[in-house]
C-alpha atoms as a PDB file:
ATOM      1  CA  UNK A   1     121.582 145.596 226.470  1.00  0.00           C
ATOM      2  CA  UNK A   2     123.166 144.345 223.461  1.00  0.00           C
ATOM      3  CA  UNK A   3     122.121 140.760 224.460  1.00  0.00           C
ATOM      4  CA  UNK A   4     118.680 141.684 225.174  1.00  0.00           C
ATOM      5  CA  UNK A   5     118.385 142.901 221.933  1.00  0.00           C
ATOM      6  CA  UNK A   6     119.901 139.908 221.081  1.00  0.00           C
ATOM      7  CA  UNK A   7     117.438 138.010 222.423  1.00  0.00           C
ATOM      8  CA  UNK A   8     114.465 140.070 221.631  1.00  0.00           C
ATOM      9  CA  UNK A   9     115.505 139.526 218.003  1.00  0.00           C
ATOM     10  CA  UNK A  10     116.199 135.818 218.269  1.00  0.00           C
ATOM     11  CA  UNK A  11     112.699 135.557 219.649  1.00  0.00           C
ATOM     12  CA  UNK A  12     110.803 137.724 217.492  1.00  0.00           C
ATOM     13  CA  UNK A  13     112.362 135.632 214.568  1.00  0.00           C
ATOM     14  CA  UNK A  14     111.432 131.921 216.426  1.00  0.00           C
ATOM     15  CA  UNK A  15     107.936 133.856 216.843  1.00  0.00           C
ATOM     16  CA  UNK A  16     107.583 134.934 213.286  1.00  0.00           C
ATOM     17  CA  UNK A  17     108.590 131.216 212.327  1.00  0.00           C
ATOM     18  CA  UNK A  18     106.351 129.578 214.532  1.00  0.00           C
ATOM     19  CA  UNK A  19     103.444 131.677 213.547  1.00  0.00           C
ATOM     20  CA  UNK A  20     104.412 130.885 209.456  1.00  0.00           C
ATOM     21  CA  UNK A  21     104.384 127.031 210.850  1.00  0.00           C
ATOM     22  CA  UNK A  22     100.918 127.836 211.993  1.00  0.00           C
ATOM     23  CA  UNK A  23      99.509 129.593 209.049  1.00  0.00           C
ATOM     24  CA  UNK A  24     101.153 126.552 206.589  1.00  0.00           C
ATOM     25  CA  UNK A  25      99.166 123.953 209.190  1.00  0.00           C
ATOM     26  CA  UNK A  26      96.057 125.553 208.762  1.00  0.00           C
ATOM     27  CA  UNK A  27      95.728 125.725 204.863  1.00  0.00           C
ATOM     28  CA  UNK A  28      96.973 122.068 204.894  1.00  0.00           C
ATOM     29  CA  UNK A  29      93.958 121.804 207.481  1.00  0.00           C
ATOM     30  CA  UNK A  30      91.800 123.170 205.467  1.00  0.00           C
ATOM     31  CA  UNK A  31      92.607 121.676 202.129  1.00  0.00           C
ATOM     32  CA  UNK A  32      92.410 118.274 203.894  1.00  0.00           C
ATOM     33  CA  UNK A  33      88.856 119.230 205.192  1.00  0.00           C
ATOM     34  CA  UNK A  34      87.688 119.857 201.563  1.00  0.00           C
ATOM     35  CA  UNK A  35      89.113 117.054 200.214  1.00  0.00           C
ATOM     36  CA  UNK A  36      87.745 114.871 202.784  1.00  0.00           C
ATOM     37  CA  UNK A  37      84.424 116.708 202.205  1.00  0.00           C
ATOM     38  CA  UNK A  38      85.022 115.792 197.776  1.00  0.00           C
ATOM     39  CA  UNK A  39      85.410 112.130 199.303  1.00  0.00           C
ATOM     40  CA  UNK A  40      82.838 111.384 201.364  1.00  0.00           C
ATOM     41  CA  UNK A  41      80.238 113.051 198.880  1.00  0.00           C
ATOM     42  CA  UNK A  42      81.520 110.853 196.540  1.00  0.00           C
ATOM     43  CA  UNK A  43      81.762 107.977 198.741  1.00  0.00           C
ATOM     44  CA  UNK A  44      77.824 108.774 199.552  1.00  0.00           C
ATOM     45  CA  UNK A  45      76.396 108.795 195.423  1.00  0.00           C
ATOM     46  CA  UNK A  46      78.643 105.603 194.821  1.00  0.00           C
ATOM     47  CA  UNK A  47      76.927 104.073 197.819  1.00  0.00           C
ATOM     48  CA  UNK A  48      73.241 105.878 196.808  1.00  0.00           C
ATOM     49  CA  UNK A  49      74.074 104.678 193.207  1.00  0.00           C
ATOM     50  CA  UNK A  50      75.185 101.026 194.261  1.00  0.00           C
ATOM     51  CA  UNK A  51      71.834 100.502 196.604  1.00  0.00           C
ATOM     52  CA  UNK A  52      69.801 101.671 193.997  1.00  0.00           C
ATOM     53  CA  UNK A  53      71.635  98.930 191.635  1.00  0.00           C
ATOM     54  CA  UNK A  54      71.437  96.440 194.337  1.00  0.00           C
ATOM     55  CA  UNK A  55      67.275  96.932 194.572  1.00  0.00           C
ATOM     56  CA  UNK A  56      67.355  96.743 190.854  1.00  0.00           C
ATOM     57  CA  UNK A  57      68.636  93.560 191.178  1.00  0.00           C
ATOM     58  CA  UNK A  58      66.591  92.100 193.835  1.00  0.00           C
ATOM     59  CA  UNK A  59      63.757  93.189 191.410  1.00  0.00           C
ATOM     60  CA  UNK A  60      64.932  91.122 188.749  1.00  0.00           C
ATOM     61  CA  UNK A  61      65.875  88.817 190.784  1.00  0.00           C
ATOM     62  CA  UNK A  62      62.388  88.436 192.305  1.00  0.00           C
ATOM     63  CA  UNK A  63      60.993  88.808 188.860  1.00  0.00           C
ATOM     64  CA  UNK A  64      63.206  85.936 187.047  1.00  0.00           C
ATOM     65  CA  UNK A  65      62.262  83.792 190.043  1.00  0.00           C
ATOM     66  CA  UNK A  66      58.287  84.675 189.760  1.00  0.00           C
ATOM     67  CA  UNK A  67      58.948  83.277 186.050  1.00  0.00           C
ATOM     68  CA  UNK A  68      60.809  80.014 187.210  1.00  0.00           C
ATOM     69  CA  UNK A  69      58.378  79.429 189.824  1.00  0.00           C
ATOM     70  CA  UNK A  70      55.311  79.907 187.062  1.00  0.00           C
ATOM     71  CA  UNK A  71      57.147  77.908 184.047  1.00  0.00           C
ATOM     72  CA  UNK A  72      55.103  74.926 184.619  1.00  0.00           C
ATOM     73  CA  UNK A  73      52.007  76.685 185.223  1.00  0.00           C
ATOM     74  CA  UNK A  74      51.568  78.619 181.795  1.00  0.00           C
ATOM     75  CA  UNK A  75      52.427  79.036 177.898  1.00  0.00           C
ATOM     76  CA  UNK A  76      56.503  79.719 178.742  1.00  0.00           C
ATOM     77  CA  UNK A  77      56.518  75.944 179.008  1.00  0.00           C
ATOM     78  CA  UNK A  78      56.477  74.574 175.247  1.00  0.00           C
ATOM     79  CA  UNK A  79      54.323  71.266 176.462  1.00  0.00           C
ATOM     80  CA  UNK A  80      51.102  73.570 177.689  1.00  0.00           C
ATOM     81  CA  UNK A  81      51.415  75.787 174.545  1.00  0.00           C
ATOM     82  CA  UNK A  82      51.374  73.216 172.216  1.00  0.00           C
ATOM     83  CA  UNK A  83      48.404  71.419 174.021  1.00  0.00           C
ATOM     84  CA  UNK A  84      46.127  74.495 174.522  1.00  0.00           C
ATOM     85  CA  UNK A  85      47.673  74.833 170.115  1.00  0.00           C
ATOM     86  CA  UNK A  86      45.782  71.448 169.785  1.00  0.00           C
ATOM     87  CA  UNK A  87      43.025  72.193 171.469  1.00  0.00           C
ATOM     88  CA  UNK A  88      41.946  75.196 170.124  1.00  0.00           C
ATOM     89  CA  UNK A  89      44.294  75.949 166.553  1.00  0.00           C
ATOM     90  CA  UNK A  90      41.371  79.129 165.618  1.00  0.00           C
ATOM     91  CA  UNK A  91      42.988  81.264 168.704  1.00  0.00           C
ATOM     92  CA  UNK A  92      46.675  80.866 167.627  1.00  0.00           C
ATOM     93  CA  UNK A  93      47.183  80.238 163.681  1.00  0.00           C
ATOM     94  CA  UNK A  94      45.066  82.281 161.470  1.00  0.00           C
ATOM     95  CA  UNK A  95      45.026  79.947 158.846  1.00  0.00           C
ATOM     96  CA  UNK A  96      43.387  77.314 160.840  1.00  0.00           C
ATOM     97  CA  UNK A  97      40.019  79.795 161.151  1.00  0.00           C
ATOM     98  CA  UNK A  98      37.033  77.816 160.159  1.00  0.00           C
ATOM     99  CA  UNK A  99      33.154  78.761 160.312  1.00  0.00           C
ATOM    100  CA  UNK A 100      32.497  75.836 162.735  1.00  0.00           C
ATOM    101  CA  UNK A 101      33.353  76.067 166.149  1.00  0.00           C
ATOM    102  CA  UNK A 102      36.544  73.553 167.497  1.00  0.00           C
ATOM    103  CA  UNK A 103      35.100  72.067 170.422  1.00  0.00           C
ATOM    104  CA  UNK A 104      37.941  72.718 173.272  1.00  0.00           C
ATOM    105  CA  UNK A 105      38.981  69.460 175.743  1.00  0.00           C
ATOM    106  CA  UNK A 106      38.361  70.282 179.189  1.00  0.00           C
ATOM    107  CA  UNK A 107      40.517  68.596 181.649  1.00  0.00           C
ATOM    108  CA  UNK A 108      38.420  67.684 185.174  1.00  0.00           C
ATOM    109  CA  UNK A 109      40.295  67.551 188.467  1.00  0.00           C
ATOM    110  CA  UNK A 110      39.138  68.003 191.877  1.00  0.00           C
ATOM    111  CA  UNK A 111      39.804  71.880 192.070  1.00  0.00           C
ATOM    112  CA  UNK A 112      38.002  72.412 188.975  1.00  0.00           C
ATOM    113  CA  UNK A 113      34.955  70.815 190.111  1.00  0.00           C
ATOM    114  CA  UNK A 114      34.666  72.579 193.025  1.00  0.00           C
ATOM    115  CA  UNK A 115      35.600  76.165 191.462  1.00  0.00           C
ATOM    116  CA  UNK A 116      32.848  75.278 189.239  1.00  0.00           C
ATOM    117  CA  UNK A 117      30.236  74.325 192.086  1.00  0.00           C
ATOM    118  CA  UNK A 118      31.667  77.728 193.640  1.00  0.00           C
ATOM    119  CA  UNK A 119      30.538  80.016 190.435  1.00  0.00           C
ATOM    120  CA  UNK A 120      27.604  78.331 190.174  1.00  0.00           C
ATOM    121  CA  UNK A 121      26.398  78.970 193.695  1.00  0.00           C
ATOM    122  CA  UNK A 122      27.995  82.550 194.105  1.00  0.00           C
ATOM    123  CA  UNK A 123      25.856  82.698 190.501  1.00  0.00           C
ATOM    124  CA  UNK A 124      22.406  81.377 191.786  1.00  0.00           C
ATOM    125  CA  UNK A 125      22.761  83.817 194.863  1.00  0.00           C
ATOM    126  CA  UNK A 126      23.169  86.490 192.676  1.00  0.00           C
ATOM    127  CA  UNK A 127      20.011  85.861 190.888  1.00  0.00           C
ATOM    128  CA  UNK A 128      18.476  85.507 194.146  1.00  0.00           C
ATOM    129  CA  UNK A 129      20.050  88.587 195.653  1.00  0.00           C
ATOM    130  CA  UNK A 130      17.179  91.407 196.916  1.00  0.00           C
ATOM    131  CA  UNK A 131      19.205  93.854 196.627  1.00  0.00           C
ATOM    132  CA  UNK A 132      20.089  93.376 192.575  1.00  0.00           C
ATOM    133  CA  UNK A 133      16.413  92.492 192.273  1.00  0.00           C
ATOM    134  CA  UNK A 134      15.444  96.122 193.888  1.00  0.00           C
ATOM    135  CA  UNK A 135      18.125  97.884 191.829  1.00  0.00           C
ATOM    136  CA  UNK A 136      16.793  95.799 188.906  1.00  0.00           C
ATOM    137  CA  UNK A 137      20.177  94.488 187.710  1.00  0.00           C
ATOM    138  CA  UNK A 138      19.154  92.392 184.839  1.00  0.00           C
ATOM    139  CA  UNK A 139      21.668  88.979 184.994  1.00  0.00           C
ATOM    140  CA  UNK A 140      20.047  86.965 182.322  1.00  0.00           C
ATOM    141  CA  UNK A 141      22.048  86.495 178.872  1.00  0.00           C
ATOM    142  CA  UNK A 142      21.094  88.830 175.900  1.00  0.00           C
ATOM    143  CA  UNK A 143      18.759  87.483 173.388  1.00  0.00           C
ATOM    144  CA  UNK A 144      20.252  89.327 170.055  1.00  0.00           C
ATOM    145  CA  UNK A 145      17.059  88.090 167.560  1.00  0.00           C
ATOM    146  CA  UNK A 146      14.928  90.067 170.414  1.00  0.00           C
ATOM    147  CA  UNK A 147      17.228  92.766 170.537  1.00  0.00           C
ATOM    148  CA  UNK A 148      18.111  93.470 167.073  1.00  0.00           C
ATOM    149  CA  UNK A 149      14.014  93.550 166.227  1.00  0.00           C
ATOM    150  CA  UNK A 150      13.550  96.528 169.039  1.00  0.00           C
ATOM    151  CA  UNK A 151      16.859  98.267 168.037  1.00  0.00           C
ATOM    152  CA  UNK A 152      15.628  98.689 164.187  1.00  0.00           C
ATOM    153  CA  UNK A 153      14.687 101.645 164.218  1.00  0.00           C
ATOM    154  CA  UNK A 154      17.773 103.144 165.157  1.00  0.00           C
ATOM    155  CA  UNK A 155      18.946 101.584 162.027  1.00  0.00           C
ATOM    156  CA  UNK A 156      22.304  99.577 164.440  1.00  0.00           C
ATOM    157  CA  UNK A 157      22.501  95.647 164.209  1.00  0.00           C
ATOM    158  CA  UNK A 158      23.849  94.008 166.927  1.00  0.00           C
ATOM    159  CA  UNK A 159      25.223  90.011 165.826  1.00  0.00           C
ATOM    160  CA  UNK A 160      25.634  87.699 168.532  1.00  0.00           C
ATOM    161  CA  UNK A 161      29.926  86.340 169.612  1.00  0.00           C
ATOM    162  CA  UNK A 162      30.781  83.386 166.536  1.00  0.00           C
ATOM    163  CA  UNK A 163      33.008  81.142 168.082  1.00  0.00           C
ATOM    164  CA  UNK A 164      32.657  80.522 171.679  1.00  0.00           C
ATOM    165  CA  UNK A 165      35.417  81.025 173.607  1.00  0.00           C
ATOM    166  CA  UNK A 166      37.015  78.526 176.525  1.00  0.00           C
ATOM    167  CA  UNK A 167      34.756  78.928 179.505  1.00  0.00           C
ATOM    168  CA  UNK A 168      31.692  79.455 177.573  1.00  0.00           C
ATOM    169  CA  UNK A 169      32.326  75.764 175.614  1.00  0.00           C
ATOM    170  CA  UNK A 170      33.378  74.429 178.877  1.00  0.00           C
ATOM    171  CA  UNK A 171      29.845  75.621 180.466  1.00  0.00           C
ATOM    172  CA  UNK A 172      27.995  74.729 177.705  1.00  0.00           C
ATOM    173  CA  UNK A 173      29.264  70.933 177.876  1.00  0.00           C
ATOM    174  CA  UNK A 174      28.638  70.762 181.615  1.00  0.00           C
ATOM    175  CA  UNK A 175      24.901  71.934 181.168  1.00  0.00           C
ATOM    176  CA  UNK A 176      24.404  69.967 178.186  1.00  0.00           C
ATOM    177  CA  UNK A 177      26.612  66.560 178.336  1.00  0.00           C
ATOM    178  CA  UNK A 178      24.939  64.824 175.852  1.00  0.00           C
ATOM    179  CA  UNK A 179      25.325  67.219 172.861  1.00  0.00           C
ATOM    180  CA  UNK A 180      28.729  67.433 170.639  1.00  0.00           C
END
């Protein structure tokens, strides 16, 4: 009986161990579960973070090339600036303002022509449209001499654009070649 108790004791003792082993396993368990939890949601706003970074980039990326592509096309190249500078100095340098008008160079190539003939038409068809003329939209210029002599009564003056702008000059030498 003595060795039975023995025993008994011996096991109760390897239990007790083994079930202290267990506990200690399952708080290491557990603490490796929330720090594996910490990681990955850190692991998931570094990689949130870095994609929105990366599509930030391809922005500005697409963006700087959008400008590269364009440099030869507007005012970021020096050359154009300075020739649209000479052309018309009254738009860009306010001490060049004068009361006459600086006549602006126009430059004919093949897809200007036809852009023009293109206006034009889409212009005429307009005018000829039945469905403006039944609304009664009105696509003739604005007489201002006319305009101002009906409007005085309501005491407002109305005083017709100065200085004619690009397109305007440009029309106005294609309907009238002959004139400077």
């Amino acid at each position: 009986m003595d060795d039975m108790i023995k025993e008994k004791l011996a096991l109760k003792q390897q239990i007790d161990s083994l079930e202290q082993n267990l506990s200690n396993q399952i708080k290491e368990k557990e603490s490796l579960l929330q720090t594996f939890t910490v990681f990955k949601n850190e692991s998931k706003e570094k990689e949130s973070k870095y994609m929105d970074k990366e599509i930030d980039l391809e922005k500005k990326i697409k963006e700087l090339d959008n400008i590269v592509y364009k440099v030869a096309l507007c005012y970021q190249n020096p050359f154009y600036l300075k020739r649209a500078q000479r052309i018309n100095p009254t738009l860009y340098d306010g001490s060049v303002i004068s009361s006459h008008r600086v006549v602006s160079l126009v430059f004919d190539d093949e897809e200007t022509l036809t852009l023009e003939e293109v206006s034009r038409s889409e212009m005429l068809a307009k005018q000829n449209d039945p469905i403006l003329k039944e609304k009664k939209i009105n696509t003739t210029l604005i007489n201002y001499v006319e305009f101002n002599r009906l409007s005085e009564d309501s005491g407002k003056r109305f005083v017709p654009q100065q200085e004619l702008s690009d397109e305007q000059a440009f029309w106005l030498q294609t309907s009238h070649p002959k004139t400077n």
